[in-house]
N, C-alpha and C. Protein backbone atom coordinates (compact mmCIF):
# COMPACT_ATOMS: atom_id res chain seq x y z
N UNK A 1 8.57 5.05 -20.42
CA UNK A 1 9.01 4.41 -19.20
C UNK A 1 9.96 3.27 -19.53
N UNK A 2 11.33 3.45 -18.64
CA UNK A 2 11.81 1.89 -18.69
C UNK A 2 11.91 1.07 -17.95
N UNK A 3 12.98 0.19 -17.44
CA UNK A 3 12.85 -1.12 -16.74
C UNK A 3 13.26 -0.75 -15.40
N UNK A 4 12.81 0.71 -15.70
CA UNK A 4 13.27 1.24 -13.88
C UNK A 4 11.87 0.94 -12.44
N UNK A 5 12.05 0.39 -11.62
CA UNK A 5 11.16 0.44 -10.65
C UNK A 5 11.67 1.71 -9.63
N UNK A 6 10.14 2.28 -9.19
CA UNK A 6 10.06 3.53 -8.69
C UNK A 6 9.95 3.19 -7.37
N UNK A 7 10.88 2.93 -6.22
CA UNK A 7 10.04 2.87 -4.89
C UNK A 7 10.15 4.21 -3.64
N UNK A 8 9.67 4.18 -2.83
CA UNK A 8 9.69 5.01 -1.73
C UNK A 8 9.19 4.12 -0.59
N UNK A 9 9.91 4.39 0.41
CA UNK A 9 9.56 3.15 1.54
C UNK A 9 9.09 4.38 2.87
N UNK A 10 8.26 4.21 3.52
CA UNK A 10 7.31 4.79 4.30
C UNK A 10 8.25 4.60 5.82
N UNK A 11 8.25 5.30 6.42
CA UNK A 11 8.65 5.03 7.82
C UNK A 11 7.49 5.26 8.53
N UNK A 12 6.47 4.65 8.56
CA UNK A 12 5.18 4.66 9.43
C UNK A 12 5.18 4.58 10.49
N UNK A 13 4.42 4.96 11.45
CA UNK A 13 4.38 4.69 13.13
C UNK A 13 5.36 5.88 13.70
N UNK A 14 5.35 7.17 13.33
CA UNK A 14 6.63 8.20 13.47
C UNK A 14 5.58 9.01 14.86
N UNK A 15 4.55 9.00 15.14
CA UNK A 15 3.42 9.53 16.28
C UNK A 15 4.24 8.43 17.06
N UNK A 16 4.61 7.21 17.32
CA UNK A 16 4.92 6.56 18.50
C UNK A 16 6.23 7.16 19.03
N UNK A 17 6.51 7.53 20.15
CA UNK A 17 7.43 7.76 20.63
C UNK A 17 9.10 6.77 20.14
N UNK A 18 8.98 5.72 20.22
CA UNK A 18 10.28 5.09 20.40
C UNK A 18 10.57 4.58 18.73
N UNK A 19 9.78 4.53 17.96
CA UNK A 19 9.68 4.83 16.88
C UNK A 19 10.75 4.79 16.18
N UNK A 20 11.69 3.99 15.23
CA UNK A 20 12.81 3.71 14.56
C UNK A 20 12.79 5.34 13.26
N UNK A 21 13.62 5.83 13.28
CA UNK A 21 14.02 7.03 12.44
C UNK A 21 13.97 6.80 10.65
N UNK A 22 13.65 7.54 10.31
CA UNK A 22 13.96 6.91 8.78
C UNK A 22 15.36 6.25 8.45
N UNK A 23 16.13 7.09 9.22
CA UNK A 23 17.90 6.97 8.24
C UNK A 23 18.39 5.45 9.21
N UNK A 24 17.38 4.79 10.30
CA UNK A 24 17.53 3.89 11.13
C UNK A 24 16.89 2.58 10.09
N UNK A 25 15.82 2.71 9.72
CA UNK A 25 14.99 1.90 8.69
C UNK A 25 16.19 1.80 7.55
N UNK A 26 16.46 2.90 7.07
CA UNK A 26 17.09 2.67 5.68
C UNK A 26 18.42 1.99 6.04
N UNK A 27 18.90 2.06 6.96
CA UNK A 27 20.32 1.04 8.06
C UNK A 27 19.81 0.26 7.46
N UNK A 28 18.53 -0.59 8.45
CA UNK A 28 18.49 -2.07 8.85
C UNK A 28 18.00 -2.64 7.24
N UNK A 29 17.21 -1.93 6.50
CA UNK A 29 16.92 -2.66 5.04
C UNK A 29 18.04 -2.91 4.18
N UNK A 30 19.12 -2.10 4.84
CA UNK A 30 20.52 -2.05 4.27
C UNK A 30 20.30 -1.33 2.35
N UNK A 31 19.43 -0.51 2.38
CA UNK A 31 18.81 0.52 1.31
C UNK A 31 19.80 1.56 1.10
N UNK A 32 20.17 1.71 -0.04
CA UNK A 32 21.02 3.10 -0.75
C UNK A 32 20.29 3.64 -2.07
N UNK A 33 20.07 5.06 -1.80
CA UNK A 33 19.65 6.00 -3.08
C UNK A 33 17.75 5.36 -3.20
N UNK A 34 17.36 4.85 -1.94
CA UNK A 34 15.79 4.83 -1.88
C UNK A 34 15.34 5.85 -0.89
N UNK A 35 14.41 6.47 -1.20
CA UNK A 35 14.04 7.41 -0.42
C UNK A 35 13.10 6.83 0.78
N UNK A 36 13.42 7.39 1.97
CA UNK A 36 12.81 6.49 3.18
C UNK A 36 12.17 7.88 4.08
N UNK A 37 10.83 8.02 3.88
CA UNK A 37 10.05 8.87 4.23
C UNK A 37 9.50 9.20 5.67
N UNK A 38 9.63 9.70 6.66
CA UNK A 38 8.78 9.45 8.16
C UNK A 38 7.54 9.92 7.80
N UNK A 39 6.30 8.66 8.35
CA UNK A 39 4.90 9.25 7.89
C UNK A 39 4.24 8.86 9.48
N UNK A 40 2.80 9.45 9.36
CA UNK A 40 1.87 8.84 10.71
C UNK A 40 0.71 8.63 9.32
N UNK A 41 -0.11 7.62 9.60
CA UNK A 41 -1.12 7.72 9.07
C UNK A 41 -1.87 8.27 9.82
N UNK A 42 -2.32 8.29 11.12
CA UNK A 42 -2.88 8.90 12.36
C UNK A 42 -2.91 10.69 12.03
N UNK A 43 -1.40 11.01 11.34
CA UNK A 43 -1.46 12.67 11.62
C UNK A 43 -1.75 13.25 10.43
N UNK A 44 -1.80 12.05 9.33
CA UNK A 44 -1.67 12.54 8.41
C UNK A 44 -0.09 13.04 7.37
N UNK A 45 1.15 12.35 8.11
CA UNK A 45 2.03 13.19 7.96
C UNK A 45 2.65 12.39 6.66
N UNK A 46 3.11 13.05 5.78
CA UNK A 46 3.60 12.52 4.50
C UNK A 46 2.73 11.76 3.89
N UNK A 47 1.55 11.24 4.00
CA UNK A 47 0.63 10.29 3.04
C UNK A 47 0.74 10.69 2.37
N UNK A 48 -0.09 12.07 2.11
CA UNK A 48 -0.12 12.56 0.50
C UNK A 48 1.06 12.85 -0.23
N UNK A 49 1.69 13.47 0.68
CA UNK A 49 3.29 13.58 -0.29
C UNK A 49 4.00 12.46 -0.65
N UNK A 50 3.80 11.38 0.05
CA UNK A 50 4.45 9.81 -0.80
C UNK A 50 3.66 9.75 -1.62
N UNK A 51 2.43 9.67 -2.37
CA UNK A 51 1.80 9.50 -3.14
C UNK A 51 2.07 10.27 -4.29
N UNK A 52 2.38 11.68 -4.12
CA UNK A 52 2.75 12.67 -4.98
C UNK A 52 4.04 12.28 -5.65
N UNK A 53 5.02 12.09 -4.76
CA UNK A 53 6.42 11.14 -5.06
C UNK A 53 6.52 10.67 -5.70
N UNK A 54 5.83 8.99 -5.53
CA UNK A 54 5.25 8.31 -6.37
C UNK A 54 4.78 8.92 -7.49
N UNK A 55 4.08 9.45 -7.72
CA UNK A 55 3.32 9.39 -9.20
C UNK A 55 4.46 10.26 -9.76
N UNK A 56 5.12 11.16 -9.30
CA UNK A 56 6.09 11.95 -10.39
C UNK A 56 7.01 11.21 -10.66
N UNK A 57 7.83 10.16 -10.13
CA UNK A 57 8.47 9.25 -9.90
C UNK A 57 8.13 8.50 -11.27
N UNK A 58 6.89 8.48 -11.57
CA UNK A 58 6.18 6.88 -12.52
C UNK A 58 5.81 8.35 -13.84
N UNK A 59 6.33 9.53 -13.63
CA UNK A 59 5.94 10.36 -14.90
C UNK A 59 4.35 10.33 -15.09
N UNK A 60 3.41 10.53 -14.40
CA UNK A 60 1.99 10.09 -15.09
C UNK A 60 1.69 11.63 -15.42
């Protein structure tokens, strides 16, 4: 491993209707070449696959 940090940024709250878009999030953080995920924790949607991300991401 090197002095690389691994992130993935969650677009949570994607079950609410009015709900900001991922590629809307990755706008306003003003983010390039981070991956910006739509999740619900409620539906279950992407948890596990950000996690999976993550860890291949970190090589474990």
């Amino acid at each position: 491993m090197g002095d690389e940090i691994s992130l993935i940024v969650l677009a949570n709250k994607q079950d609410i209707e009015d709900s900001k878009t991922p590629e809307e999030i990755g706008g306003l953080l003003n983010i390039n070449g981070i991956q910006v995920l739509p999740a619900s924790s409620i539906n279950e949607e992407n948890i596990r696959e950000a996690l999976l991300e993550l860890l291949n991401k970190l090589e474990l």
